[in-house]
N, C-alpha and C. Protein backbone atom coordinates (compact mmCIF):
# COMPACT_ATOMS: atom_id res chain seq x y z
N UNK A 1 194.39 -78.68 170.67
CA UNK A 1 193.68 -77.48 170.27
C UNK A 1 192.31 -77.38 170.94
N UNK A 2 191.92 -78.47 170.87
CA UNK A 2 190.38 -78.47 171.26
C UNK A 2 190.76 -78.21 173.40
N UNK A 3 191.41 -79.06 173.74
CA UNK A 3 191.43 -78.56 175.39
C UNK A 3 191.79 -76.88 175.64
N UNK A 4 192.61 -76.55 174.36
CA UNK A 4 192.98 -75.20 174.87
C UNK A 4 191.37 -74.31 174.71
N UNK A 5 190.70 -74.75 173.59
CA UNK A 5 189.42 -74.36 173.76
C UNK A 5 188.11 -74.36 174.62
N UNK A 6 188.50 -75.13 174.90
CA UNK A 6 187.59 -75.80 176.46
C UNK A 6 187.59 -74.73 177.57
N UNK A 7 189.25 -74.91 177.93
CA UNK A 7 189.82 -73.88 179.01
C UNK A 7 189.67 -72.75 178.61
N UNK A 8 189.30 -71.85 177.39
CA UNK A 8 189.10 -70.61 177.19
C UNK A 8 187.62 -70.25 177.66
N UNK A 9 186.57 -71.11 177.27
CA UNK A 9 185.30 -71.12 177.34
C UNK A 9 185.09 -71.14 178.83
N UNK A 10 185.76 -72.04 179.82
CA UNK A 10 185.09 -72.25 180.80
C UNK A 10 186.26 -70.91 182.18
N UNK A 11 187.14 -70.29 181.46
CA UNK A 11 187.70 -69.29 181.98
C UNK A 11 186.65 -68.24 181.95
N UNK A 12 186.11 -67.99 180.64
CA UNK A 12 185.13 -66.95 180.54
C UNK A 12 183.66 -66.93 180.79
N UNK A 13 183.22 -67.92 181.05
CA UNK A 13 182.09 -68.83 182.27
C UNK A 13 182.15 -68.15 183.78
N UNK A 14 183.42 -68.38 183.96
CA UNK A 14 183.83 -68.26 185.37
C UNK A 14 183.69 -66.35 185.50
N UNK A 15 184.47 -66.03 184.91
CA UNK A 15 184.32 -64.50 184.86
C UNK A 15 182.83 -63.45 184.34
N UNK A 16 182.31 -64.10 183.76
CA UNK A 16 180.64 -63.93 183.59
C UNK A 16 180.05 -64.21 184.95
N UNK A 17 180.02 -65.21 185.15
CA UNK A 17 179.51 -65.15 186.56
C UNK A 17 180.04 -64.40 187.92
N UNK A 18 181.42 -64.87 187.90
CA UNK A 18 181.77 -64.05 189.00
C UNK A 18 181.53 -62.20 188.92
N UNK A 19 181.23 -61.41 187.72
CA UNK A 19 180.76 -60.41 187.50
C UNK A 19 179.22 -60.35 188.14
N UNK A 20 178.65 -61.65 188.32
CA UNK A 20 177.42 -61.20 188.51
C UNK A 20 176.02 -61.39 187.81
N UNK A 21 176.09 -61.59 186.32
CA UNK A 21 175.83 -61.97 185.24
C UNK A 21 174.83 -63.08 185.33
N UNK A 22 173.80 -63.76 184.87
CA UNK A 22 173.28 -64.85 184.96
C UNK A 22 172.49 -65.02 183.64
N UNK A 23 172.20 -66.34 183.31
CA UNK A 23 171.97 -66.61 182.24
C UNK A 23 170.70 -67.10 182.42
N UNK A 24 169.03 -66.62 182.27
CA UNK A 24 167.50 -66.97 182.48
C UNK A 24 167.10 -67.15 181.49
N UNK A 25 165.90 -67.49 181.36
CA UNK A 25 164.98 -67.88 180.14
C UNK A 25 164.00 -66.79 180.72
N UNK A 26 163.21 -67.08 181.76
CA UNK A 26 161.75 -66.07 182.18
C UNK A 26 162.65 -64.84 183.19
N UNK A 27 161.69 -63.84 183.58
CA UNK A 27 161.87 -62.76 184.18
C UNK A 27 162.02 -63.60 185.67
N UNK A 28 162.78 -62.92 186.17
CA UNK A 28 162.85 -63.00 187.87
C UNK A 28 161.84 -63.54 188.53
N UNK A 29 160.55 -62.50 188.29
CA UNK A 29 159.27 -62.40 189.40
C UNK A 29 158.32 -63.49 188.61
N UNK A 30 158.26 -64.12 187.54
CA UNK A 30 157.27 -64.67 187.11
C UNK A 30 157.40 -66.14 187.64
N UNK A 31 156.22 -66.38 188.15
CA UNK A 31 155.62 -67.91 188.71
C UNK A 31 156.09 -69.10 187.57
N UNK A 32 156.50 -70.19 188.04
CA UNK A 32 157.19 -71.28 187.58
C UNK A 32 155.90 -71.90 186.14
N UNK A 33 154.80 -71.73 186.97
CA UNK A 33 153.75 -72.15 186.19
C UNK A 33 153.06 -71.14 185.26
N UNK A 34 153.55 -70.64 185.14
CA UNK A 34 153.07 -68.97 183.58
C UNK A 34 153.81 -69.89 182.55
N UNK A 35 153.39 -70.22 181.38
CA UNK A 35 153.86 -70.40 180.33
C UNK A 35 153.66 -69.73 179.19
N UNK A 36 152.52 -69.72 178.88
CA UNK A 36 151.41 -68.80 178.12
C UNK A 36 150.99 -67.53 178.17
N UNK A 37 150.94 -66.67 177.15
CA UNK A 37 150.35 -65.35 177.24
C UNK A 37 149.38 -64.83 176.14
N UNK A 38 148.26 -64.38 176.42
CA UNK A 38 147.19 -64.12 174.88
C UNK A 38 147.30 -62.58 174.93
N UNK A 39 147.74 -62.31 173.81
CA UNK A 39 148.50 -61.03 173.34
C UNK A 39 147.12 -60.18 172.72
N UNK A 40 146.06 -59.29 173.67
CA UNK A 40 144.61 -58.81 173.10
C UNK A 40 145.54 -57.80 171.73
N UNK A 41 144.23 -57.57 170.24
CA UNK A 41 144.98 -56.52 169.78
C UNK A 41 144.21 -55.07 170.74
N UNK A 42 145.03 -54.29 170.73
CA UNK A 42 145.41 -52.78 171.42
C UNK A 42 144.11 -52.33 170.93
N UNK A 43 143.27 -51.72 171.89
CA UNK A 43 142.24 -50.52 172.04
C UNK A 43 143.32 -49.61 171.24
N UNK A 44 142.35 -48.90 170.36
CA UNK A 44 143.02 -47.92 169.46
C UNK A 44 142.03 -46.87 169.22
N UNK A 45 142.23 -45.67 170.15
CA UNK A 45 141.46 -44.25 169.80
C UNK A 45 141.94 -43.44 168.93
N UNK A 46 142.35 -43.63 167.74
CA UNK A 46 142.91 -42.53 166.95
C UNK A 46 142.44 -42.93 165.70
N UNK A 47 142.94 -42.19 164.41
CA UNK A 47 142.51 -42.08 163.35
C UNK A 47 143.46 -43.26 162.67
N UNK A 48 144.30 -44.08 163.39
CA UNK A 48 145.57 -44.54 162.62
C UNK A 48 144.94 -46.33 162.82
N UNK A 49 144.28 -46.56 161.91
CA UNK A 49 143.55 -47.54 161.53
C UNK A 49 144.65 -48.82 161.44
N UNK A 50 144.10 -50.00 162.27
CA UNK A 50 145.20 -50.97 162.24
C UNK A 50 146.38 -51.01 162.90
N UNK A 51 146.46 -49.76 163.77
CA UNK A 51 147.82 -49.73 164.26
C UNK A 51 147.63 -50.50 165.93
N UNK A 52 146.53 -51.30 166.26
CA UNK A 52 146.25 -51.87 167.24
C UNK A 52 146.28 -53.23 167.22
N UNK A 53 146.23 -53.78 165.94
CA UNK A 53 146.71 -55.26 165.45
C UNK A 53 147.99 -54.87 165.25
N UNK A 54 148.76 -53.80 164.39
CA UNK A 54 150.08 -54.13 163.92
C UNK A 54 151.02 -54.37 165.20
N UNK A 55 150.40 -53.21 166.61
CA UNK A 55 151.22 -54.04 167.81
C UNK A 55 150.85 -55.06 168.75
N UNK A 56 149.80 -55.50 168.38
CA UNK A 56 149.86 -57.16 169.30
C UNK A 56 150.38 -57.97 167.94
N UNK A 57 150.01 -57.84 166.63
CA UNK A 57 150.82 -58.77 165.53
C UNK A 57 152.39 -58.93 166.37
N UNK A 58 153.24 -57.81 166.36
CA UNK A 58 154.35 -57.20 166.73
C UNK A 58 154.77 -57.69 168.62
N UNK A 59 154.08 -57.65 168.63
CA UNK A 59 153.98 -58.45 170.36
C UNK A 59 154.25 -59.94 170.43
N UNK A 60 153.48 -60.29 170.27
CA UNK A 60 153.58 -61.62 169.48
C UNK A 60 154.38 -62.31 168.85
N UNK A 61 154.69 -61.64 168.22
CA UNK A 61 156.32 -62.01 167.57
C UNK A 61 157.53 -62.06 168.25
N UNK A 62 157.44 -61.39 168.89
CA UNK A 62 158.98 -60.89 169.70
C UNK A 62 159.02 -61.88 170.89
N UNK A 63 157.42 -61.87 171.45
CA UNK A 63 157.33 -63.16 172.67
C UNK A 63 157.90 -64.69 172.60
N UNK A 64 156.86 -64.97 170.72
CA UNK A 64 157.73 -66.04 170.21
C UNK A 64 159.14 -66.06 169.92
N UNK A 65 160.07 -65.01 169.73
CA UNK A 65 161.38 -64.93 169.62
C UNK A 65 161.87 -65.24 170.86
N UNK A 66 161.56 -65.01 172.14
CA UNK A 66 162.06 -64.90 173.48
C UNK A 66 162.26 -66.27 174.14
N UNK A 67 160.71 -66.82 173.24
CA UNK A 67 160.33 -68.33 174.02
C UNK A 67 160.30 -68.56 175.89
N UNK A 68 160.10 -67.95 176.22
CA UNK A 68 159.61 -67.83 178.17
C UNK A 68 158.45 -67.96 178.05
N UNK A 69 157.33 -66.87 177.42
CA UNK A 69 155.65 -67.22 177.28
C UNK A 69 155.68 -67.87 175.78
N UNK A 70 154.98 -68.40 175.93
CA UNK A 70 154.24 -69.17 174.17
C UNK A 70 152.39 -68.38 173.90
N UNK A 71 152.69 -67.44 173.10
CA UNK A 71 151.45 -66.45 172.56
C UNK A 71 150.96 -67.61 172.35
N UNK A 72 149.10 -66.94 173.14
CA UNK A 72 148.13 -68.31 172.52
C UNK A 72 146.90 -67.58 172.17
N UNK A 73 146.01 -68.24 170.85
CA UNK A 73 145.30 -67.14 170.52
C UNK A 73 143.95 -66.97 170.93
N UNK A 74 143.95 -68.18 172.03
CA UNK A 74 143.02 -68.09 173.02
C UNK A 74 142.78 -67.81 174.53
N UNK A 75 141.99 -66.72 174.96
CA UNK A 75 142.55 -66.12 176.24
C UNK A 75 142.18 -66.92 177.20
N UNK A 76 141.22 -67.77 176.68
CA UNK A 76 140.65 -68.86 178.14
C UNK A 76 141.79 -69.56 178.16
N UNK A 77 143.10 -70.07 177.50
CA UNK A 77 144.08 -70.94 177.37
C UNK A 77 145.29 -70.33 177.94
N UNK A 78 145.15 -69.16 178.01
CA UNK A 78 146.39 -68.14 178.90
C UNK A 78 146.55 -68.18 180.10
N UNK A 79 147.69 -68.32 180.52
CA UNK A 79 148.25 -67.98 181.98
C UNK A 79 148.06 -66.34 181.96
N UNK A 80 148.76 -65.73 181.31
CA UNK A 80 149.10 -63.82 181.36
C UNK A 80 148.08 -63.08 180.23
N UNK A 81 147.77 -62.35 180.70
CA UNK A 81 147.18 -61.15 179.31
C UNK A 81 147.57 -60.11 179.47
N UNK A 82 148.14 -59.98 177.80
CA UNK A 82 148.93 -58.48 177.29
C UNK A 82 147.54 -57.21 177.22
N UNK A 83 147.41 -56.57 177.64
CA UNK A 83 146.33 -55.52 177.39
C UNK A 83 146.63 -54.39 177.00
N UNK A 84 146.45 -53.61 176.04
CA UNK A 84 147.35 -52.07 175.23
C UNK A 84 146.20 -51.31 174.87
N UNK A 85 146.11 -50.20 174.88
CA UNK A 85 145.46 -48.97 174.34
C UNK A 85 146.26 -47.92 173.68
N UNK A 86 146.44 -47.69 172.63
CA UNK A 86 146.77 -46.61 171.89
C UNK A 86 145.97 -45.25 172.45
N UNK A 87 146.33 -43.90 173.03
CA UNK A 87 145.79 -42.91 173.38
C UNK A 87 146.01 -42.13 172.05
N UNK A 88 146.65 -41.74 171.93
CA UNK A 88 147.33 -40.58 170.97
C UNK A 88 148.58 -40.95 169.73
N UNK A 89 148.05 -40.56 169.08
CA UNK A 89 149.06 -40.68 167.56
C UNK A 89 148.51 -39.04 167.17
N UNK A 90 149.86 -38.78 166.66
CA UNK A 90 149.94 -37.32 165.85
C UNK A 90 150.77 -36.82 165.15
N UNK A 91 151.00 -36.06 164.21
CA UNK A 91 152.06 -36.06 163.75
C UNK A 91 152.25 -34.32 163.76
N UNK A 92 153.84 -33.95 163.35
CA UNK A 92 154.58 -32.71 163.90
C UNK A 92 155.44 -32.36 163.14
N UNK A 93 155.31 -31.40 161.91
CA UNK A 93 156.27 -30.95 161.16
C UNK A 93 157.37 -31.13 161.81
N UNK A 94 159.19 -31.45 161.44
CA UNK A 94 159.98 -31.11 161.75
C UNK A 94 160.95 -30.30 161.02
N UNK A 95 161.10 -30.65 160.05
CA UNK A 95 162.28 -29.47 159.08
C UNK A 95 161.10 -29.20 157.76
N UNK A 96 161.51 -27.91 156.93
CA UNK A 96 160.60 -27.78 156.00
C UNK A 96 161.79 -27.41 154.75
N UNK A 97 161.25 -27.69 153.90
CA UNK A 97 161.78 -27.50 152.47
C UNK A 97 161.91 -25.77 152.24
N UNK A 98 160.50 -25.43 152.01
CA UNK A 98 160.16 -23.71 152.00
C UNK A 98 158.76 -23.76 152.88
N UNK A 99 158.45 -22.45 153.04
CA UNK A 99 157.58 -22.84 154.07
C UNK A 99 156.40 -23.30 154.04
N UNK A 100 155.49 -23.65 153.32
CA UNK A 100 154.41 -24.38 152.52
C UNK A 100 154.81 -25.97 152.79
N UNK A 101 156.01 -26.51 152.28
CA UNK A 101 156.34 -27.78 152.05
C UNK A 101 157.11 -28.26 153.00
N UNK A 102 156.81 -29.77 154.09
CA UNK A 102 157.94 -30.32 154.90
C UNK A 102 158.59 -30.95 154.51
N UNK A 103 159.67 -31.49 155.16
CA UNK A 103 160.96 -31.96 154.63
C UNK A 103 160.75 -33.13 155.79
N UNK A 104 160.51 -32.97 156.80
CA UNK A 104 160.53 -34.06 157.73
C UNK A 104 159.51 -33.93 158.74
N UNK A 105 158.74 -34.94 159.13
CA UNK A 105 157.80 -34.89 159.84
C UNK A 105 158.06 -35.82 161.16
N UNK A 106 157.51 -35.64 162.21
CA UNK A 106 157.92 -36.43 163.47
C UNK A 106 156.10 -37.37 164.04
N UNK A 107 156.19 -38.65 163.92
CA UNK A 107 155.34 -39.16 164.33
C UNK A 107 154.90 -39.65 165.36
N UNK A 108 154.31 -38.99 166.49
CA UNK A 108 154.73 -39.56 168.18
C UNK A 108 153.01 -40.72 168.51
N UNK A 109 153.69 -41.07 169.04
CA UNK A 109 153.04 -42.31 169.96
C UNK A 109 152.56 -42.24 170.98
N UNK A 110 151.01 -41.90 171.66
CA UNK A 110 151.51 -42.08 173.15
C UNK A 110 150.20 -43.46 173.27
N UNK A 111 150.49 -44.25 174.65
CA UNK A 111 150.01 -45.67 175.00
C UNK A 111 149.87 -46.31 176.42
N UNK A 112 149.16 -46.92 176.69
CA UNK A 112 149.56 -47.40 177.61
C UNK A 112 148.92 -49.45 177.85
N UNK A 113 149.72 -50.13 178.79
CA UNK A 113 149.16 -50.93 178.73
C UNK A 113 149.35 -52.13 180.08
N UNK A 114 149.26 -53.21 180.18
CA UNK A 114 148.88 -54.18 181.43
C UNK A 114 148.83 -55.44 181.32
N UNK A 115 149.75 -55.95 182.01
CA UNK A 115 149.72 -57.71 182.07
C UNK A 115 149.50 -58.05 183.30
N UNK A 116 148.36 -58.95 182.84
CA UNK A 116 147.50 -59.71 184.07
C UNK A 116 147.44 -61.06 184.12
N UNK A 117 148.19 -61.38 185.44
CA UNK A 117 147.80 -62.77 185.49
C UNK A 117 146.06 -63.13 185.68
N UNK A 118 146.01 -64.05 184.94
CA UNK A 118 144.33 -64.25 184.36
C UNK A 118 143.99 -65.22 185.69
N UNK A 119 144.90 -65.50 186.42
CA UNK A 119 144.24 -67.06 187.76
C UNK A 119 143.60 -66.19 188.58
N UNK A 120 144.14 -65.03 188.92
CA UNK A 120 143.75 -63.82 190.23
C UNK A 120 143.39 -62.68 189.93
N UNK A 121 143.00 -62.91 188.26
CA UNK A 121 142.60 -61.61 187.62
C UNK A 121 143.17 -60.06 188.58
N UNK A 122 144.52 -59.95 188.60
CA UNK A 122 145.06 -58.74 188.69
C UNK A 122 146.56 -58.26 188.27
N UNK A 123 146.40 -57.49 188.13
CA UNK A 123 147.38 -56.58 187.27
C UNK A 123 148.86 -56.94 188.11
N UNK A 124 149.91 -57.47 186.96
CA UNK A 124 151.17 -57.48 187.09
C UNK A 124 152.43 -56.33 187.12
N UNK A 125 151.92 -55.77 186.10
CA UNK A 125 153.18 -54.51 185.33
C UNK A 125 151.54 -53.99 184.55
N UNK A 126 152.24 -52.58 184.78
CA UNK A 126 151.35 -51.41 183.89
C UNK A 126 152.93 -50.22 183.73
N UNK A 127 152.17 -49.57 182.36
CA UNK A 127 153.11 -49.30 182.12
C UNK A 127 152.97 -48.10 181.03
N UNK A 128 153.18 -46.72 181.04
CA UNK A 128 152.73 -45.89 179.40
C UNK A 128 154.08 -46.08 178.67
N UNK A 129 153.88 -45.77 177.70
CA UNK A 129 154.50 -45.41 176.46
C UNK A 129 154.38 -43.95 175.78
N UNK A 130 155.81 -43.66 175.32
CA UNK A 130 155.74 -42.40 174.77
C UNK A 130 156.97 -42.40 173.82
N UNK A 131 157.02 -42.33 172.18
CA UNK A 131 157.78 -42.61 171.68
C UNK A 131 157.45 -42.01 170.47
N UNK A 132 158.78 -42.06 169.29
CA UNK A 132 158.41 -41.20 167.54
C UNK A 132 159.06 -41.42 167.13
N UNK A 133 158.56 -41.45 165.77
CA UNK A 133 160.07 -41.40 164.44
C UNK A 133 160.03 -40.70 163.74
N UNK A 134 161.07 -40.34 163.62
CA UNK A 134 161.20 -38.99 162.48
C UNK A 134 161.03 -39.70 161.09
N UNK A 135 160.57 -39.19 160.10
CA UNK A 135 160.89 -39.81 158.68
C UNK A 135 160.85 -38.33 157.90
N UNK A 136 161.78 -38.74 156.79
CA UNK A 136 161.86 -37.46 155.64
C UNK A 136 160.58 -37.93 154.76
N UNK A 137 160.14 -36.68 153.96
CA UNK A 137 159.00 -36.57 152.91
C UNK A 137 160.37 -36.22 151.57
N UNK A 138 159.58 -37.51 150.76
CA UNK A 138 160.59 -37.07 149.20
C UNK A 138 159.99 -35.96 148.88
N UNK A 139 160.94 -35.14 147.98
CA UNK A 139 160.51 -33.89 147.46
C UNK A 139 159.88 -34.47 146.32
N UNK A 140 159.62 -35.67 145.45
CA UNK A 140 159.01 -35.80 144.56
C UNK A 140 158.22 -37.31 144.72
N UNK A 141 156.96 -36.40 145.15
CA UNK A 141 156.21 -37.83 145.56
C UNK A 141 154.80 -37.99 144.22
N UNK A 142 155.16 -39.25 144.22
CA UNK A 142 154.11 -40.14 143.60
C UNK A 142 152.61 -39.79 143.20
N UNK A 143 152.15 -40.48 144.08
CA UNK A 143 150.72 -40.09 144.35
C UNK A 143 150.40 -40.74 145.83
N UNK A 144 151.20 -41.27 146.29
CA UNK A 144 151.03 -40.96 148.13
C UNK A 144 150.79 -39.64 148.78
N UNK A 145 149.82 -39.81 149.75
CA UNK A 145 149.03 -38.61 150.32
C UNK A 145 150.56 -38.00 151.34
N UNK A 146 151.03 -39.58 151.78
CA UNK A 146 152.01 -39.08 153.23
C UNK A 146 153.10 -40.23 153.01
N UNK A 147 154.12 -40.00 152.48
CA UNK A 147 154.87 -41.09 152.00
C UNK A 147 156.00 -41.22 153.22
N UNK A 148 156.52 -42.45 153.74
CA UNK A 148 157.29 -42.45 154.32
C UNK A 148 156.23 -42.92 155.73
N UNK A 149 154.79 -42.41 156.15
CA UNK A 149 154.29 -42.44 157.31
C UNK A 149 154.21 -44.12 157.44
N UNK A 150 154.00 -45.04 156.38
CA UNK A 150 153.82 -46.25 156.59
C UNK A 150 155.20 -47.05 157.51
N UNK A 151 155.75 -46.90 156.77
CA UNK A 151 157.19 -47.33 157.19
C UNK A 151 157.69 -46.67 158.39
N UNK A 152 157.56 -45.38 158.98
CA UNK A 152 157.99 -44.74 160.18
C UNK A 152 156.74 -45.23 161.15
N UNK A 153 155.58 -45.86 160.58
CA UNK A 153 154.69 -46.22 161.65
C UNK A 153 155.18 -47.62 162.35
N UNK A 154 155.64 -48.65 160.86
CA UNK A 154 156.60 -50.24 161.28
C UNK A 154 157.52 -49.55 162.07
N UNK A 155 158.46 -49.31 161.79
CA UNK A 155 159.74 -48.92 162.98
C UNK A 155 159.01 -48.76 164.09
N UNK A 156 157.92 -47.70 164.17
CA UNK A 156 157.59 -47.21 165.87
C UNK A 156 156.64 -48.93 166.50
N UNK A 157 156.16 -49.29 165.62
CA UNK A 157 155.74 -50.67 166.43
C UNK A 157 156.80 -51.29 167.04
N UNK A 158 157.58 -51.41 166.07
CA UNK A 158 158.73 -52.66 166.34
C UNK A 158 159.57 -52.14 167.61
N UNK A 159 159.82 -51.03 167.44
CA UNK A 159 160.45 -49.88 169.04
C UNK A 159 159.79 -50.48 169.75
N UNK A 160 158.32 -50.14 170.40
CA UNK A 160 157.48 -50.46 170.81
C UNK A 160 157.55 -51.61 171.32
N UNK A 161 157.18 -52.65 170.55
CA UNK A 161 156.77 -53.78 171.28
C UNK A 161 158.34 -54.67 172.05
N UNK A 162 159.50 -54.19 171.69
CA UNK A 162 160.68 -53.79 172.23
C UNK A 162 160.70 -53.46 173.54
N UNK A 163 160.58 -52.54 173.77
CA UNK A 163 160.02 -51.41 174.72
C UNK A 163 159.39 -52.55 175.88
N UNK A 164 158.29 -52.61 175.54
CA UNK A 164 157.59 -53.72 176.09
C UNK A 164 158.52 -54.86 176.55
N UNK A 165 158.68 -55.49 175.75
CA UNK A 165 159.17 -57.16 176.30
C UNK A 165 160.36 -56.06 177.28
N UNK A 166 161.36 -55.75 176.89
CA UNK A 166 162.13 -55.50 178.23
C UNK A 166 161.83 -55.17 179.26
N UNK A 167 160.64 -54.32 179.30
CA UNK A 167 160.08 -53.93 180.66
C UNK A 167 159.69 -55.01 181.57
N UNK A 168 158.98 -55.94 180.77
CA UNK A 168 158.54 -57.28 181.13
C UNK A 168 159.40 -57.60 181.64
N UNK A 169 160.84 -58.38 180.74
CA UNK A 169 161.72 -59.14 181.77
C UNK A 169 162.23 -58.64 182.38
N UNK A 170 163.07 -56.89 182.30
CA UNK A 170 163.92 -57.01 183.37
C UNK A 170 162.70 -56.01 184.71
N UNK A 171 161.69 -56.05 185.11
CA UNK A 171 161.39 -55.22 185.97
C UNK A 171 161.43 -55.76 187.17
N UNK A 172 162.20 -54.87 188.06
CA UNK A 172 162.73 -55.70 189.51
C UNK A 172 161.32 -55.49 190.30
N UNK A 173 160.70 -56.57 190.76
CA UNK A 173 159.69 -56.90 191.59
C UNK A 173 159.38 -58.14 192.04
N UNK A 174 158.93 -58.45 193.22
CA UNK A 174 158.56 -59.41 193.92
C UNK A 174 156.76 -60.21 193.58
N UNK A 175 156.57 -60.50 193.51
CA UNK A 175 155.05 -61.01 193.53
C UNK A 175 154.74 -61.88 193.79
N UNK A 176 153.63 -61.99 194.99
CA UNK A 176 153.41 -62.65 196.39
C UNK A 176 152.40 -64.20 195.57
């Protein structure tokens, strides 16, 4: 039982690869010696208080999930720095109850940001962002001013810093 298992595994080895397929830990273009990355929290010009820690918190996290860089919370100790600015947060009726009252509101994102190797102080990947979540408003709210905005703000981080790490690993480039 166990050889027939063997031979299944290493049949489908063979066909993963011969597709093309490869199995990495770091991105393509990144230097053998990058281990480290200090994740700044995000320049944040808007009214949406905290939402510049919640995505390097959120950065951070996902890096440690990846394990290629190890977030360090000191930048003199970094190989790479994450750099983010929040431009614009706003929000955009989308469906309404009657016309006085919404039913759903759309919360957009816009951003941009830059990883720098810190040895040659220059820019690796730059990159904007432009993204939203819709969330419904209960018709019978509490005493929340904007119910639902907390939670449609987590989702748009977590998109986000998503967003990010893939750009990171898969972006096809060379660097000299």
């Amino acid at each position: 039982m166990s050889l027939r298992n063997l031979s299944i595994l290493l049949w489908l080895n063979i066909v993963i690869i011969s597709c093309g397929y490869q199995f990495y830990e770091s991105p393509v273009y990144f230097k053998s010696h990058w281990k480290t990355i200090y994740i700044a929290p995000w320049k944040n010009f808007t009214s949406e208080s905290g939402l510049g820690e919640m995505l390097a918190y959120e950065l951070r996290h996902k890096f440690a999930e990846g394990k290629f860089l190890i977030p360090v919370y000191n930048e003199a100790k970094a190989d790479l720095i994450l750099k983010g600015e929040v431009t614009k947060v706003y929000l955009e009726p989308v469906a309404y109850e009657t016309f006085i009252q919404t039913k759903e509101r759309r919360i957009s994102f816009e951003g941009k940001y830059k990883l720098i190797n810190k040895e040659k102080n220059e820019i690796i990947l730059e990159g904007t962002l432009n993204r939203y979540e819709i969330y419904r408003i209960p018709t019978v709210t509490v005493s929340l001013i904007d119910p639902g905005r907390e939670e449609a703000l987590r989702l748009l981080v977590k998109d986000l810093s998503e967003i990010i790490l893939q750009e990171i690993m898969f972006k096809d480039m060379e660097i000299k």
